[in-house]
PDB file of N, CA and C in Angstrom:
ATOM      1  N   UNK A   1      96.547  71.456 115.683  1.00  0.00           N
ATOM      2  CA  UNK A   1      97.030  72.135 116.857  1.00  0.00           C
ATOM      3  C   UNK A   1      98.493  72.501 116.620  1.00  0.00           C
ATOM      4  N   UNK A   2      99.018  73.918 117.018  1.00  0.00           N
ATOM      5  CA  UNK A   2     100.492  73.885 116.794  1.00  0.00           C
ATOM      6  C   UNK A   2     100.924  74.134 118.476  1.00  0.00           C
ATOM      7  N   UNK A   3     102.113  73.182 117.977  1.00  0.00           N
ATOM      8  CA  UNK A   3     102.987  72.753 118.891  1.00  0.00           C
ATOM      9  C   UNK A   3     104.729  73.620 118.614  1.00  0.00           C
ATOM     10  N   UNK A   4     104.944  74.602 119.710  1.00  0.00           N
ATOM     11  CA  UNK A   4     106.124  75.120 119.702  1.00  0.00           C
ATOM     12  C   UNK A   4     106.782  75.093 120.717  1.00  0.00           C
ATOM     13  N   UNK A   5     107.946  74.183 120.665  1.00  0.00           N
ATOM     14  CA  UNK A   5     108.645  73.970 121.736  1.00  0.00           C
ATOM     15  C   UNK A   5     109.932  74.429 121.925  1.00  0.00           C
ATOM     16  N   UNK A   6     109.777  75.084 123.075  1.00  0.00           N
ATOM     17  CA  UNK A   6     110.664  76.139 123.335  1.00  0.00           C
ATOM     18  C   UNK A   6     112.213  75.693 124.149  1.00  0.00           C
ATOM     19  N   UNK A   7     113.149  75.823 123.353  1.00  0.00           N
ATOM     20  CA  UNK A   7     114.497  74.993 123.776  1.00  0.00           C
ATOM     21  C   UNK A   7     115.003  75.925 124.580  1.00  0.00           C
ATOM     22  N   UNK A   8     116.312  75.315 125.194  1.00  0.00           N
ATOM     23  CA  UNK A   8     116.996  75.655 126.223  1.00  0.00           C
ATOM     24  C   UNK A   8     117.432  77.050 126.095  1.00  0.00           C
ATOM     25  N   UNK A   9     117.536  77.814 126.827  1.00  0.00           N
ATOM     26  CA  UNK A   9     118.057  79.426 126.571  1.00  0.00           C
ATOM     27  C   UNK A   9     117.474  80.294 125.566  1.00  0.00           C
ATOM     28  N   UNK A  10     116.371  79.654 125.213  1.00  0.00           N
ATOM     29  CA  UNK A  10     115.563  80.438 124.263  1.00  0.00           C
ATOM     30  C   UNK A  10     114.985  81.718 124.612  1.00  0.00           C
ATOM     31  N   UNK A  11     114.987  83.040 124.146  1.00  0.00           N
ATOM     32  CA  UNK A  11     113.755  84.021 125.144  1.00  0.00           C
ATOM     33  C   UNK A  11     112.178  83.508 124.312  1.00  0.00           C
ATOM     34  N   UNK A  12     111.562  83.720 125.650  1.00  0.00           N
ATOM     35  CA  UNK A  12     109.601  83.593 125.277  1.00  0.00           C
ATOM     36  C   UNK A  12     109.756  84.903 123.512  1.00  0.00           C
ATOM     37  N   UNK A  13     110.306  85.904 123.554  1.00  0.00           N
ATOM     38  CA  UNK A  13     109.939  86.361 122.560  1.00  0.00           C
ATOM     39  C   UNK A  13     109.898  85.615 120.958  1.00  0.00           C
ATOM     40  N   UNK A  14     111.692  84.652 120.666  1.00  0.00           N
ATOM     41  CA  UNK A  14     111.844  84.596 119.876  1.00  0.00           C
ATOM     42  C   UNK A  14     110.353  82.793 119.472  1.00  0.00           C
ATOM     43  N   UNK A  15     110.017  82.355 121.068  1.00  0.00           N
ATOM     44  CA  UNK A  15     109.475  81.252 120.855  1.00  0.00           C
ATOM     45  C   UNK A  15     108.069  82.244 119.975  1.00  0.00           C
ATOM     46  N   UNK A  16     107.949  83.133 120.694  1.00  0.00           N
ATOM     47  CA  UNK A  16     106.338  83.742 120.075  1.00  0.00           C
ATOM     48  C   UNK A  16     106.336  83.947 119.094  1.00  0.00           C
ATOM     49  N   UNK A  17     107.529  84.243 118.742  1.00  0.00           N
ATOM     50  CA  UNK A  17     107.706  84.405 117.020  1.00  0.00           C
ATOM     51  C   UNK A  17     107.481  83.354 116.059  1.00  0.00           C
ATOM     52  N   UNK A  18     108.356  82.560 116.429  1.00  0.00           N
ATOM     53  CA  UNK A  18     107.637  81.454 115.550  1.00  0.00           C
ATOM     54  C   UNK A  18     106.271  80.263 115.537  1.00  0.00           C
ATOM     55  N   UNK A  19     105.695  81.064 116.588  1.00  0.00           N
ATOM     56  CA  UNK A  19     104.440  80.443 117.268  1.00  0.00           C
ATOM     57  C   UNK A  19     103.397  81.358 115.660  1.00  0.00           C
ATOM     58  N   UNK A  20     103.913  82.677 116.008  1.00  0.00           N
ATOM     59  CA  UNK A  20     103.130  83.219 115.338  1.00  0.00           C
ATOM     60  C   UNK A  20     103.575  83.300 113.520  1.00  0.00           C
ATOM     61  N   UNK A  21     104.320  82.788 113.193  1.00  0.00           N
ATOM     62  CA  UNK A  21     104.713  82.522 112.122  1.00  0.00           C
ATOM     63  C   UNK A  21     104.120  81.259 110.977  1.00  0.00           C
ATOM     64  N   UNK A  22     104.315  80.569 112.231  1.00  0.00           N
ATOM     65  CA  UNK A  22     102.615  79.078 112.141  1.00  0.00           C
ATOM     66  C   UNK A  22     101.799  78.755 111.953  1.00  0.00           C
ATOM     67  N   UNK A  23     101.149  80.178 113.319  1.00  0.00           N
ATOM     68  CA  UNK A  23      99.844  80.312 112.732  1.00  0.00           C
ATOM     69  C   UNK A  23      99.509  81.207 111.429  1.00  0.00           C
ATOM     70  N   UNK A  24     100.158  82.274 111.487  1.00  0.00           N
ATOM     71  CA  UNK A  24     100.052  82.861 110.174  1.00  0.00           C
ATOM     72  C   UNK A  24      99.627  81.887 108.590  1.00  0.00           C
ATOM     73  N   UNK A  25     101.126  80.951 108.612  1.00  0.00           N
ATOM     74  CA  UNK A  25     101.248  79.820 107.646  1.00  0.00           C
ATOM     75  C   UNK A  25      99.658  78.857 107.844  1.00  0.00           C
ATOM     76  N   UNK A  26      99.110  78.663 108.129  1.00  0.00           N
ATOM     77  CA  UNK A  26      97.732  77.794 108.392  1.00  0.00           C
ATOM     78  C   UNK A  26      96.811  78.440 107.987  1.00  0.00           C
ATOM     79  N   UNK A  27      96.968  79.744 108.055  1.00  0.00           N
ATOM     80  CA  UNK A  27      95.377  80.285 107.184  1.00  0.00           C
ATOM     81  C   UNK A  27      94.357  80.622 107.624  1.00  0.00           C
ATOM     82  N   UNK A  28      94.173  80.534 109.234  1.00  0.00           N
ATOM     83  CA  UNK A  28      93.005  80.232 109.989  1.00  0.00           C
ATOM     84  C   UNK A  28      92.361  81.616 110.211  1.00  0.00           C
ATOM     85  N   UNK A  29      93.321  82.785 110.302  1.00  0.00           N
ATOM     86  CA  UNK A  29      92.941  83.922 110.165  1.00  0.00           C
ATOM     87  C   UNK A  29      92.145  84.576 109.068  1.00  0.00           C
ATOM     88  N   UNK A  30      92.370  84.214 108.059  1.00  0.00           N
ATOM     89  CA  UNK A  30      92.692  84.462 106.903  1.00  0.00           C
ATOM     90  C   UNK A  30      91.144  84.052 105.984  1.00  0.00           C
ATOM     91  N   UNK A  31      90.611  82.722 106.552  1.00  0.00           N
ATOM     92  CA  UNK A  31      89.529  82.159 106.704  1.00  0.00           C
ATOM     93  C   UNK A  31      88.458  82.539 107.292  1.00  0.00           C
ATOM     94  N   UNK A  32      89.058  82.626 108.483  1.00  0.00           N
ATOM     95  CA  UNK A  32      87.464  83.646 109.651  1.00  0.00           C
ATOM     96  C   UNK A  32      87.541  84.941 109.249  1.00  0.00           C
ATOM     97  N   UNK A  33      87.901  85.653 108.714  1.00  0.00           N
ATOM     98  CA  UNK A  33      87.835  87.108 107.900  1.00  0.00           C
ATOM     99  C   UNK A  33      87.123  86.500 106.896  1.00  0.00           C
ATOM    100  N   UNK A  34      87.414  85.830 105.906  1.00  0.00           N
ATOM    101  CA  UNK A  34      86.542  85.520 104.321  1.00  0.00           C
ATOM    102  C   UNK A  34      84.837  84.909 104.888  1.00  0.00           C
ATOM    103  N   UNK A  35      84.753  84.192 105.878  1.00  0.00           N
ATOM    104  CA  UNK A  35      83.525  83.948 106.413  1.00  0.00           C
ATOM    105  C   UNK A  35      82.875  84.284 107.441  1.00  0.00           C
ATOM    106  N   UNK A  36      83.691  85.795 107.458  1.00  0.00           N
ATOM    107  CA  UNK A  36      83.000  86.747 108.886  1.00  0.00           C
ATOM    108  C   UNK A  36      81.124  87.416 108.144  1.00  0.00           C
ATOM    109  N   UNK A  37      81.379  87.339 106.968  1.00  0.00           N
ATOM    110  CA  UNK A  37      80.192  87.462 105.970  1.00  0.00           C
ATOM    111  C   UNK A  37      79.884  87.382 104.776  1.00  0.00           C
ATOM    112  N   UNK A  38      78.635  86.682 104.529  1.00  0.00           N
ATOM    113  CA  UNK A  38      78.134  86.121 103.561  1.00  0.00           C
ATOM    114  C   UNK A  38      78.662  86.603 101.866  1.00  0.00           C
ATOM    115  N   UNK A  39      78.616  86.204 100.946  1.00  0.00           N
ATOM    116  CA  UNK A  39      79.086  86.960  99.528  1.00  0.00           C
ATOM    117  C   UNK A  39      78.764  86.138  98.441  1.00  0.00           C
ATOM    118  N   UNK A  40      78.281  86.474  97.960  1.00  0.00           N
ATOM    119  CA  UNK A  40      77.210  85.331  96.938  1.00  0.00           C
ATOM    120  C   UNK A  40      78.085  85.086  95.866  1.00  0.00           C
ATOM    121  N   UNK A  41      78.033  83.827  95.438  1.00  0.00           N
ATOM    122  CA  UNK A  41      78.600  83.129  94.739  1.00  0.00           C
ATOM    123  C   UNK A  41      79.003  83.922  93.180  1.00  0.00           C
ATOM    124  N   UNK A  42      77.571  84.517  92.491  1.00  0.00           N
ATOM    125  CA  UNK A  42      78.280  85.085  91.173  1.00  0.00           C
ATOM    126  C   UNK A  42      79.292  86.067  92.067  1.00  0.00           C
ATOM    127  N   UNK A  43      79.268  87.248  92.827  1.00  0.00           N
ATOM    128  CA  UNK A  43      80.438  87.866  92.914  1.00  0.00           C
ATOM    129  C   UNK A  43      81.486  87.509  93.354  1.00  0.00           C
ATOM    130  N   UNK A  44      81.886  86.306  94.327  1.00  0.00           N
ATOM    131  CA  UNK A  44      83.463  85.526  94.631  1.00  0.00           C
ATOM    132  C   UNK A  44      83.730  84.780  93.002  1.00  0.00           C
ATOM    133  N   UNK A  45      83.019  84.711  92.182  1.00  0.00           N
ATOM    134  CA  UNK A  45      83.277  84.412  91.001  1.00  0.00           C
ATOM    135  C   UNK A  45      84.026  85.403  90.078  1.00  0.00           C
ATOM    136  N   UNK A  46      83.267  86.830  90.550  1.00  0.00           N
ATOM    137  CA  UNK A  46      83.609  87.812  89.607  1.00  0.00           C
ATOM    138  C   UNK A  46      84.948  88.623  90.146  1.00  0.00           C
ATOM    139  N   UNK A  47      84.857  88.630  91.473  1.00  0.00           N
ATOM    140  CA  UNK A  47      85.776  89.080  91.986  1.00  0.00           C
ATOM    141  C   UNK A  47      87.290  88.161  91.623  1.00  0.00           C
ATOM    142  N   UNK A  48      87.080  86.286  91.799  1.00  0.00           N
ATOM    143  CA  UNK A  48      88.408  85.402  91.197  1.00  0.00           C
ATOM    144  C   UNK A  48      88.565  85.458  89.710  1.00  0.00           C
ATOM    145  N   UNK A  49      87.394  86.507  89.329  1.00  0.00           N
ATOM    146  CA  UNK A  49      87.916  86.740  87.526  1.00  0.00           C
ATOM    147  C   UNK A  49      88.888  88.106  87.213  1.00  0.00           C
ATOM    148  N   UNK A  50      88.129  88.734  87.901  1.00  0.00           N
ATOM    149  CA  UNK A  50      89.252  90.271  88.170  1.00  0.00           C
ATOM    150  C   UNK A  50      90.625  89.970  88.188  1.00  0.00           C
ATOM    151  N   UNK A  51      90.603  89.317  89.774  1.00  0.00           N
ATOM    152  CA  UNK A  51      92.065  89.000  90.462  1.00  0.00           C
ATOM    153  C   UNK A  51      93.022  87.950  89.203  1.00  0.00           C
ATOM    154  N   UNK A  52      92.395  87.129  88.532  1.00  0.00           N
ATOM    155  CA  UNK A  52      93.242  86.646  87.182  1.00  0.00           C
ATOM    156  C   UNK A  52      93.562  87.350  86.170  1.00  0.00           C
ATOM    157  N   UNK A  53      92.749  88.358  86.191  1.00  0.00           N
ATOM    158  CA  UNK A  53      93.039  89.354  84.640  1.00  0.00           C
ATOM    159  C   UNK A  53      94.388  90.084  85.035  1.00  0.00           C
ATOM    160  N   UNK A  54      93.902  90.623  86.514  1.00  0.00           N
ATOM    161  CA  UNK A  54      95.004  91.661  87.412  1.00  0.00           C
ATOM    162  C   UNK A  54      96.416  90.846  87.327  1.00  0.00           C
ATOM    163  N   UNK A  55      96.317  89.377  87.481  1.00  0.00           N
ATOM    164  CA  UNK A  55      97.721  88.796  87.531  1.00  0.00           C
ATOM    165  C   UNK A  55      98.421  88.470  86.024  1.00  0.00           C
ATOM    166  N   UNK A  56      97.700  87.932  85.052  1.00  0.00           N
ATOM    167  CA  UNK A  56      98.183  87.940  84.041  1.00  0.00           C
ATOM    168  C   UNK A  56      98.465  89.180  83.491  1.00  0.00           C
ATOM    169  N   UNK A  57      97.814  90.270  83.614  1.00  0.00           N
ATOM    170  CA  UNK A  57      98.328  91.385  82.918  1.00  0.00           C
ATOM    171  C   UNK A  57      99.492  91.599  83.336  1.00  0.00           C
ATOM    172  N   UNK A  58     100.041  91.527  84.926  1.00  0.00           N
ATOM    173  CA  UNK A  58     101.175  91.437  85.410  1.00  0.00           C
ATOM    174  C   UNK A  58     101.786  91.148  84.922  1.00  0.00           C
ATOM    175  N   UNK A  59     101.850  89.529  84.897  1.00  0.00           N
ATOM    176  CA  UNK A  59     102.757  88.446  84.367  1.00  0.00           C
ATOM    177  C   UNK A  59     103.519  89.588  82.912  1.00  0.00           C
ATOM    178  N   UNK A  60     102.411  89.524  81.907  1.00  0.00           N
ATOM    179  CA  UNK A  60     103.069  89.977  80.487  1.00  0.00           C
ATOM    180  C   UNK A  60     103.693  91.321  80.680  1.00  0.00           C
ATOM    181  N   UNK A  61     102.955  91.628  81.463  1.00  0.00           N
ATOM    182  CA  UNK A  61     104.156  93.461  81.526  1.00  0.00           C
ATOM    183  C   UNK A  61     105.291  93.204  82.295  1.00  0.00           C
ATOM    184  N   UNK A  62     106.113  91.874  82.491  1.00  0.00           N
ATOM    185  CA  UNK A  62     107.223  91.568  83.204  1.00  0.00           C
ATOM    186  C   UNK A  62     107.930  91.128  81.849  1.00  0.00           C
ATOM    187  N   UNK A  63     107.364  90.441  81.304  1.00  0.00           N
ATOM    188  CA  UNK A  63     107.907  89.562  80.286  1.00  0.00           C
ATOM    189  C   UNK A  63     108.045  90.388  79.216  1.00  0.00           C
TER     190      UNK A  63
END
């Protein structure tokens, strides 16, 4: 559960802000999107093989 407690002279905006900064940081969104539907195992496989090739190639074209 997040808990944001909102101090003295604070405006509601800047509290919402970091309300929503929180939740952001937790993932929960982020989660109910990835299991809004089904995706079979070889392709979240193939797809976390892509996304490694995509980052290391990165990596070396920095270096």
């Amino acid at each position: 559960m997040i808990i944001v407690n909102v101090k003295e002279n604070e405006s509601i905006d800047k509290a919402l802000k970091r309300f929503k900064k929180k939740f952001e940081r937790t993932g929960v969104l982020k989660e109910i999107r990835r299991r809004s539907f089904f995706e079979k195992p070889s392709i979240s496989r193939r797809n976390e093989k892509i996304k490694a090739e995509y980052r290391q190639k990165f990596l070396e074209e920095q270096n």
